[in-house]
Each structure stands twice: as C-alpha cells, then as structure tokens.
Protein backbone atom coordinates (compact mmCIF):
# COMPACT_ATOMS: atom_id res chain seq x y z
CA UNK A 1 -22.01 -10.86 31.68
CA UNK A 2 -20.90 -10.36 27.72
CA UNK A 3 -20.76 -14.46 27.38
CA UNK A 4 -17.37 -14.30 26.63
CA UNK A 5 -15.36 -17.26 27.55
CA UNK A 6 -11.42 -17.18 29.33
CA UNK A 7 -8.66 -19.25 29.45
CA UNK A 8 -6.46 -17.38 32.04
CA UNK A 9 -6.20 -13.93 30.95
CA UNK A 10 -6.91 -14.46 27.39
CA UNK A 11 -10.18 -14.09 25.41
CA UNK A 12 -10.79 -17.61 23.72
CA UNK A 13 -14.59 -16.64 22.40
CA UNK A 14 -18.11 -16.29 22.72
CA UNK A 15 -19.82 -19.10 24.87
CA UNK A 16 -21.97 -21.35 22.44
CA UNK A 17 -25.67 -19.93 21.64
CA UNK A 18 -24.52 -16.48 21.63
CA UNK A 19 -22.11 -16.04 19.00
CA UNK A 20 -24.64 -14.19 17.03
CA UNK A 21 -26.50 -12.27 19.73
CA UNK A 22 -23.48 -10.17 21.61
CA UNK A 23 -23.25 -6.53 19.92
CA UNK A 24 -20.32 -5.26 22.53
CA UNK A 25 -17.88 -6.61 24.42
CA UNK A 26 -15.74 -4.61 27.51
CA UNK A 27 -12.73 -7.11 27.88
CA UNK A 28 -12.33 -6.87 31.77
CA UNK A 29 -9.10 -5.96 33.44
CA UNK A 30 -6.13 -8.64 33.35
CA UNK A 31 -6.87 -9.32 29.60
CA UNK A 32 -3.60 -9.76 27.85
CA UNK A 33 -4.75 -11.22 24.44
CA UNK A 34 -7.05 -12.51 22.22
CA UNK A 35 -6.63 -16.10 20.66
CA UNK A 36 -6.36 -17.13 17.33
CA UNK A 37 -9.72 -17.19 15.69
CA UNK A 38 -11.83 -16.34 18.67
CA UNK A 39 -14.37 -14.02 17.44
CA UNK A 40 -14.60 -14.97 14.13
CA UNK A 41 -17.25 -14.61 11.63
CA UNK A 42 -19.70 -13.14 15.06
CA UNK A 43 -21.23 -10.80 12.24
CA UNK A 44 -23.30 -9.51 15.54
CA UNK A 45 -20.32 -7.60 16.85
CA UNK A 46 -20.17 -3.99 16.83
CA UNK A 47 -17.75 -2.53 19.29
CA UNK A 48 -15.24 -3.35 21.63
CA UNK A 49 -13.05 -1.80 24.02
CA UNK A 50 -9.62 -2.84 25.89
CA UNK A 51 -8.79 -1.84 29.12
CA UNK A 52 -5.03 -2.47 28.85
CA UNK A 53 -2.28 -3.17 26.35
CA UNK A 54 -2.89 -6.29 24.47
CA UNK A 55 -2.28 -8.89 21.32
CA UNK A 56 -4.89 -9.81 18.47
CA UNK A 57 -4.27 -13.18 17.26
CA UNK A 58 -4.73 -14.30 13.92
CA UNK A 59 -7.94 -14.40 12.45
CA UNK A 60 -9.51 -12.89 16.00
CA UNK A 61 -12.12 -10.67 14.24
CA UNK A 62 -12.37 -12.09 11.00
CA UNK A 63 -15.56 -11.41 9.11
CA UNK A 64 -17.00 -9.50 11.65
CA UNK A 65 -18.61 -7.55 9.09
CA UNK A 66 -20.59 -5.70 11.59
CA UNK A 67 -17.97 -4.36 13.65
CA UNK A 68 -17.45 -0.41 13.52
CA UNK A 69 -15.65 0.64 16.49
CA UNK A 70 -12.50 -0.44 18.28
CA UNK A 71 -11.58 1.49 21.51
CA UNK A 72 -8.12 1.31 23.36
CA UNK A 73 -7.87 2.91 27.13
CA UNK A 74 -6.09 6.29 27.08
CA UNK A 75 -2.10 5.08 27.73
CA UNK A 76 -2.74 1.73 26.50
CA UNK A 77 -1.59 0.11 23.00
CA UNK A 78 -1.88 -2.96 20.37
CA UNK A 79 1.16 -4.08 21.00
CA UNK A 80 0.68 -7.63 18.35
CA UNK A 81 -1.87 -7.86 15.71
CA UNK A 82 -1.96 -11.02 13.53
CA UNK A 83 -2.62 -12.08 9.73
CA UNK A 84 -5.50 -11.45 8.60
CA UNK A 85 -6.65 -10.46 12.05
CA UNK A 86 -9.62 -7.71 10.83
CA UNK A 87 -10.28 -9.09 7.43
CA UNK A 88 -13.84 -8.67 5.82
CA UNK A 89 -14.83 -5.74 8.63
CA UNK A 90 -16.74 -3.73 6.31
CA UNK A 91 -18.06 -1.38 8.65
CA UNK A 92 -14.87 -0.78 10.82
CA UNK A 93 -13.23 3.05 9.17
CA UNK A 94 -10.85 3.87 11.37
CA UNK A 95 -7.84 1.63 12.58
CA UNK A 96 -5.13 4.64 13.97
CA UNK A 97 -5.18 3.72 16.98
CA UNK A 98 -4.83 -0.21 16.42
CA UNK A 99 -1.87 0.35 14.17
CA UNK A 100 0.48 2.48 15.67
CA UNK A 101 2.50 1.46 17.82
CA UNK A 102 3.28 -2.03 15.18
CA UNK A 103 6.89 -2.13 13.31
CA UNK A 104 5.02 -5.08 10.63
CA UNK A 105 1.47 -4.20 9.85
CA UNK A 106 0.93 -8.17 8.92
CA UNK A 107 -0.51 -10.59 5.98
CA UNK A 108 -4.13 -9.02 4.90
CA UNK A 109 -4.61 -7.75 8.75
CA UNK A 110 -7.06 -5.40 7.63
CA UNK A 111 -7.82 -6.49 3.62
CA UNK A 112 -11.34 -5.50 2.68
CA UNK A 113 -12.39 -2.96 5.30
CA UNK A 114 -13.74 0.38 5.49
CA UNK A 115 -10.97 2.47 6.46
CA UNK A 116 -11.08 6.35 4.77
CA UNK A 117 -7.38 7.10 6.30
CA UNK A 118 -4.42 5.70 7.36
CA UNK A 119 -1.45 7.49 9.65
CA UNK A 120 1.63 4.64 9.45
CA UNK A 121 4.50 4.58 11.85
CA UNK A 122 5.51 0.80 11.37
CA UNK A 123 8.20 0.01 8.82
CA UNK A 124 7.09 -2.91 7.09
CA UNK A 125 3.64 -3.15 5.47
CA UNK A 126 3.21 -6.86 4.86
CA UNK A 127 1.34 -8.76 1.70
CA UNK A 128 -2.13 -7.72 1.47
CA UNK A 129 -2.26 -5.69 4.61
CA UNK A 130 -4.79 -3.22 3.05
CA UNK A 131 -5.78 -4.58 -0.27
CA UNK A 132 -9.15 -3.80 -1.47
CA UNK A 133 -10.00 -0.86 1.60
CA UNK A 134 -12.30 0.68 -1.37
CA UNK A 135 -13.02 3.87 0.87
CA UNK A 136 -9.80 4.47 1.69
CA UNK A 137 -8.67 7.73 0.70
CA UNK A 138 -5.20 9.15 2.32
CA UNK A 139 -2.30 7.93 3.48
CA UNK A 140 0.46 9.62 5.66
CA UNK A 141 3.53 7.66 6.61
CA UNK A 142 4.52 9.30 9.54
CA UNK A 143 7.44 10.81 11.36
CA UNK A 144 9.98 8.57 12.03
CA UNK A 145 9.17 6.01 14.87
CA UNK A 146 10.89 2.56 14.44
CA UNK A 147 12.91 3.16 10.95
CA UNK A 148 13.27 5.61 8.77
CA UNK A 149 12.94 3.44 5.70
CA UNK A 150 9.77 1.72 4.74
CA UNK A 151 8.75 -1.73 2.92
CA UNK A 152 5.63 -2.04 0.98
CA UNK A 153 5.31 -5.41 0.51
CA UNK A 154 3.27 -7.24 -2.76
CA UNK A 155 -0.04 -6.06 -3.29
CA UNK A 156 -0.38 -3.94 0.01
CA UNK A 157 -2.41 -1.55 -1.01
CA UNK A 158 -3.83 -3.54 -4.25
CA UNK A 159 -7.55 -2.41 -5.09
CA UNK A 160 -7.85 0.34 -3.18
CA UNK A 161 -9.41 2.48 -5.94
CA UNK A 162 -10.51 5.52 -3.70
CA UNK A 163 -6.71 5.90 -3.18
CA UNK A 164 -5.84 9.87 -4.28
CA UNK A 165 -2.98 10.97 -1.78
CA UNK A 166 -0.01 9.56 -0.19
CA UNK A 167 2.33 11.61 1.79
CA UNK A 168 5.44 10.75 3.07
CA UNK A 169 7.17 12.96 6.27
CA UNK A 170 10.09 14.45 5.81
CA UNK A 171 12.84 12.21 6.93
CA UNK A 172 11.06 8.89 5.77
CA UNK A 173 11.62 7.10 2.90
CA UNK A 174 9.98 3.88 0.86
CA UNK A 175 12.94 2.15 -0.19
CA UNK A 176 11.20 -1.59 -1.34
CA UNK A 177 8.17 -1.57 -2.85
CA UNK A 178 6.54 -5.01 -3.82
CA UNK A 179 4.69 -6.32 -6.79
CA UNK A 180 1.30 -5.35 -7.45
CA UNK A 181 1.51 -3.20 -4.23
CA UNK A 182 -0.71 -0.41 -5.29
CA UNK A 183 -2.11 -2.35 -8.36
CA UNK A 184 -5.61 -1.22 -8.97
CA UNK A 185 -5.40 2.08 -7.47
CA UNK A 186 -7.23 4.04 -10.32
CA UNK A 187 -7.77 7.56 -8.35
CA UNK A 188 -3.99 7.67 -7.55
CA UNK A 189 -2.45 10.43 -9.94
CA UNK A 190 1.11 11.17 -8.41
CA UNK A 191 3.65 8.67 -6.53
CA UNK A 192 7.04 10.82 -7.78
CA UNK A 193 7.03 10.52 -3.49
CA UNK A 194 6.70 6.69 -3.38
CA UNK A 195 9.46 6.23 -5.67
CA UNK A 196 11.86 8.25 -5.43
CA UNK A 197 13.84 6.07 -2.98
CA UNK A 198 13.28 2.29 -4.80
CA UNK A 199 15.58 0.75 -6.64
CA UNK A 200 13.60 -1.65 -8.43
CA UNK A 201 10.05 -0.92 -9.51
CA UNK A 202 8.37 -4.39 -9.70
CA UNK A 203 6.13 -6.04 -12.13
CA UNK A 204 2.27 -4.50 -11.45
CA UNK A 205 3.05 -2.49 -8.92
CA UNK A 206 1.30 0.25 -10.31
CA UNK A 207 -0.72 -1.04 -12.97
CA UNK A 208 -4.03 0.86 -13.60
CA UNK A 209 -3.30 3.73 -11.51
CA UNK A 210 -4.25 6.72 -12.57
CA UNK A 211 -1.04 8.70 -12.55
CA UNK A 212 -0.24 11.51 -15.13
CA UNK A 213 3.26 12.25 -15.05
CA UNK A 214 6.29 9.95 -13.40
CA UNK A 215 9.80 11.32 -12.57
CA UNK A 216 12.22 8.28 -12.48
CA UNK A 217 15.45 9.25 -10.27
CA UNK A 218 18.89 8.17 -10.31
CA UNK A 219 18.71 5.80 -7.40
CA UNK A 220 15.90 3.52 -9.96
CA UNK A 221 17.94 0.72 -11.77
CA UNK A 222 15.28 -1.32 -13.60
CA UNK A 223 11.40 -1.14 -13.68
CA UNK A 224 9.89 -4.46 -14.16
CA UNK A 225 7.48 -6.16 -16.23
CA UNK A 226 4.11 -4.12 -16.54
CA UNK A 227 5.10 -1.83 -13.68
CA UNK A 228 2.78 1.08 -15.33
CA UNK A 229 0.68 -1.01 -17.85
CA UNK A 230 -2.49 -0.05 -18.66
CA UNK A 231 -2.04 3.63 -16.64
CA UNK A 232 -4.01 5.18 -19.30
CA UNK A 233 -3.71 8.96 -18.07
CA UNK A 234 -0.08 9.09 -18.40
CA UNK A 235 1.39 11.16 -20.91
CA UNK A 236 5.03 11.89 -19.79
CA UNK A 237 8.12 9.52 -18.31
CA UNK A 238 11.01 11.56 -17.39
CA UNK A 239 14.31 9.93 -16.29
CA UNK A 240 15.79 12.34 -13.96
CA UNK A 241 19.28 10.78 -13.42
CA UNK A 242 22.57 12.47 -14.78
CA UNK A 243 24.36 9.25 -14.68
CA UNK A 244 24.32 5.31 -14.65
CA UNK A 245 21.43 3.70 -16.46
CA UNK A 246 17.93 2.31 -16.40
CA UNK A 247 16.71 -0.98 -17.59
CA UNK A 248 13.19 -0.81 -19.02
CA UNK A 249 11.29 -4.12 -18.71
CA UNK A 250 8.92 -5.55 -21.33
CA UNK A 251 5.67 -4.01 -21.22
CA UNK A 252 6.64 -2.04 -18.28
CA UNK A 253 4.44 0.79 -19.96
CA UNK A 254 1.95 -1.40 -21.80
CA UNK A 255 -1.28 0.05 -23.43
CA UNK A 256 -0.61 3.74 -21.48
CA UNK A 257 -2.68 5.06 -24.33
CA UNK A 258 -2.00 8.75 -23.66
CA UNK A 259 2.01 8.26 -22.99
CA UNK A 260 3.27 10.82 -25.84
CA UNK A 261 6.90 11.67 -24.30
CA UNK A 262 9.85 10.73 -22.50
CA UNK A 263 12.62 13.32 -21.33
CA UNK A 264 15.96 12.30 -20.07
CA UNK A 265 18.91 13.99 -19.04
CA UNK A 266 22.14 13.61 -20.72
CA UNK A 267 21.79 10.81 -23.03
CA UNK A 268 19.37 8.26 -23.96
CA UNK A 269 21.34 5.30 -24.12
CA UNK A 270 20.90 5.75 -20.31
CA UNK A 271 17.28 4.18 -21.31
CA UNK A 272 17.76 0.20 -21.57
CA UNK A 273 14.75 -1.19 -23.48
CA UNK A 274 15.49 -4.69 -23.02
CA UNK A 275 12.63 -5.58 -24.87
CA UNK A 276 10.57 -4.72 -27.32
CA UNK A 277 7.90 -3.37 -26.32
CA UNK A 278 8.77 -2.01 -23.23
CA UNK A 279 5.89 0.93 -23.59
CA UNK A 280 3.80 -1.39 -25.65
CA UNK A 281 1.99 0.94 -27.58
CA UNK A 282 1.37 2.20 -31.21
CA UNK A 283 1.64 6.37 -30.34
CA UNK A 284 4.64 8.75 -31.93
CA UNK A 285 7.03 9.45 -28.66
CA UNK A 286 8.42 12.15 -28.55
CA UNK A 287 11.85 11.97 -26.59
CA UNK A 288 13.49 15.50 -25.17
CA UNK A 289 16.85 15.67 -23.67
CA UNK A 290 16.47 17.84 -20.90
CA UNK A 291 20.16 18.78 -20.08
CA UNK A 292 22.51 19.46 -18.79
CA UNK A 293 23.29 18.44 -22.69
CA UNK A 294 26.05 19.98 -25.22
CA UNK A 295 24.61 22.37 -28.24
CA UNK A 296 21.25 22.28 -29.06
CA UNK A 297 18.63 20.03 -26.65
CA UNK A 298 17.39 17.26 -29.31
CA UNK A 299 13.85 16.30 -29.71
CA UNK A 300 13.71 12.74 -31.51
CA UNK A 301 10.25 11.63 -32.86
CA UNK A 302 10.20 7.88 -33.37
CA UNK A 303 7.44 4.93 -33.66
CA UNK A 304 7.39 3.43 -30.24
CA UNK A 305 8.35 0.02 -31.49
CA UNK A 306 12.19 0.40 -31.07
C-alpha cells in the first residue's frame, strides 16, 4: 500500500517509480529497523510513524529535505540511530522524541536540520551531530539518565548561529569538550556552565561566539590554540582558581577586539602565556587580582604583547 519494500522485518526502501511520489509512510507492525540508506534523498517524504521500538541505519533519511514529522507509538523508542542518519532534513524541527533514549547521539545524525530545541539525555554527542541546525535555539542537557558526565565531541554543535542558551541540570556535568564544538555559534553569550567541568579547552571550540564575560575555574589546565579567537564581544577573562596554574595557548584569545581585562585570584604567574600572543590583540589589559591577596589588590596596566 505505501510501496515500501521488506526484507524480513526490516524496511529496505521505496519500490522503483515511486521514490519521489510517497509523502507518508506507516511502517506496519513487526518492523524492527530500517537499512542503511533506504530512504535516501526521497525529497517527497513528509512524515512517518513507527509502530514499535526500532533502529535507523545510517544514511536512512538522508536528504529528505521534505520531511517534517517523525512519530513514535506511545511506549515505544529509537533504540539505534546511525551516522548521518537525518542529515540535510531541512524541514524536520523537532527530534525529542528520536533522541532520547540514545547514550551516543552519532557522526552528523542530524547536521543541517531544522531543529529550534534540543532536551539531551545521552552522554556522548558525537562529531558533527548537530552542526549547522541554524534555527536551533536552546539546549537542555537533562537529568541524569545514562551518565552523569557528558562528551561534546569536535564541532558538535559548529554553526549553529541561532544558538543563545544552554542549560545544564543539576547533577550533570560536560567534562570533554571537542574542537570547534560550538565554533560559529555567534548568538551564544554565556558558557561559564559548559566549562566549568573541562579540563582542556580545545583549539576553536568557541571561536566566534558571542560570549561577553568567561570565568575559567580551577579544574581548567590549558586552553588551546584559538579557543576564543575572534569572540569580539568579550571584554573580561577571569581565572577563578586559588591554586595550580593555567597554560594559555597562542592565539587562544585572538582578535577579541573588546577584551580590556583579566582578573585572577592570588597571583598571576598562575597565567602561563606560552606564547606570544596568546590574546592576540593590540588593546591596554588591564589585569586585577581579585583576592584572596595580601595588602592592597593590584591593578597592572600593560600592552597585551607580553
């Protein structure tokens, strides 16, 4: 009836000379999965539904640019969904229910579509999962449901310029974030939540955000190559750590054209510019020690070239 061809109880396509003529498809009952590559590029497709719990192969839906509603029986899950498995659907916004019951969101799964929100329960978001979701807005990782730490992986969210919120739940953490992983996301003004738990801030992985003001905790040992370059509405860096110290990577602050102070506690040979150049720019710094700190709290004015 929807020209959809089986091998077993798996979904293996559309049957030739309809590929671009079937708008919905109703899997019927006894569907387990849905091969690699079998609706891909059907730019025709616009909904489907599952009766039951079942797997998404890789590239299943791929391109289906057309495709704006996926429906899952009440009681049923995604229980697999595979690389780059809802790339290039434009038109699908909502993915909730497709996502949460997964511990690895995978490779560019759902790169380039029109999500607005995401709620995340799985513990690894993998390369590209969301990069370039241009609507998306909000992000909650949610209570804790496999792990209570969480890996960003490189370029995750990368491009996703509508980006403005991301909130964490209490008892969750981000402890690995990857390079480039929210690269590009120019509407996103505070991540003092995303960080606050990683111990190595990678190269990119925030370049051209739009963030303001960054508090840099004790648990932070080095911040990479470019890491904030080019994040040209921040104005203030401050080191929050009362021991240990922090290696600053070259250009790690690059061409932040309003940067204009740093505060630290204690002392600032806790700050490790390993480079020249590590903030990259040509602007007077102003650096305040914010205490605890013995007599008088010092405020240094130097060229930024040190």
């Amino acid at each position: 009836e929807n020209h959809i061809g089986y091998v077993g109880n798996w979904a293996v396509g559309i049957e030739d000379g309809h590929e671009n003529s079937v708008k919905q498809i109703l899997f019927k009952e006894g569907t387990v999965g849905i091969i690699d590559y079998a609706f891909t590029s059907c730019t025709g497709l616009e909904t489907i539904e599952f009766k039951q719990d079942v797997i998404i192969g890789d590239y299943a839906f791929y391109g289906c640019s057309s495709l704006s509603s996926v429906t899952i029986a009440e009681e049923k899950e995604v229980t697999f969904v595979g690389e780059w498995a809802f790339t290039h659907c434009t038109s699908l916004t909502e993915v909730n229910t497709l996502i949460e019951n997964l511990k690895i969101i995978p490779d560019h799964a759902f790169y380039n579509t029109g999500i607005t929100t995401l709620t995340i329960n799985a513990e690894i978001v993998d390369t590209s999962a969301f990069a370039y979701c241009k609507s998306l807005e909000n992000i909650a990782f949610n209570e804790i449901a496999f792990n209570e730490n969480v890996q960003i992986n490189d370029y995750a969210f990368e491009g996703c310029n509508n980006l403005s919120n991301i909130t964490i739940a209490d008892g969750k953490k981000i402890t690995a974030i990857g390079e480039g992983a929210f690269s590009g996301c120019g509407n996103l003004s505070e991540i003092d939540n995303v960080i606050k738990d990683v111990e190595i801030i990678p190269v990119k992985a925030f370049y051209k955000t739009g963030i303001k003001q960054i508090t840099v905790s004790t648990i932070t040992t080095s911040i990479e190559s470019e890491a904030f370059s080019e994040c040209n509405s921040l104005t203030t860096i401050i080191f929050d750590f009362r021991q240990g110290k922090i290696i600053v990577k070259g250009k790690s602050f690059a061409n932040c054209s309003q940067l204009n102070e740093v505060r630290y506690r204690n002392s600032r040979d806790q700050i490790e510019l390993c480079e020249n150049w590590s903030f990259g720019i040509e602007n007077d710094i102003k650096y305040t020690a914010i205490g605890p700190f013995k007599g008088e709290h010092a405020i240094i004015k130097k060229k930024i070239m040190i």
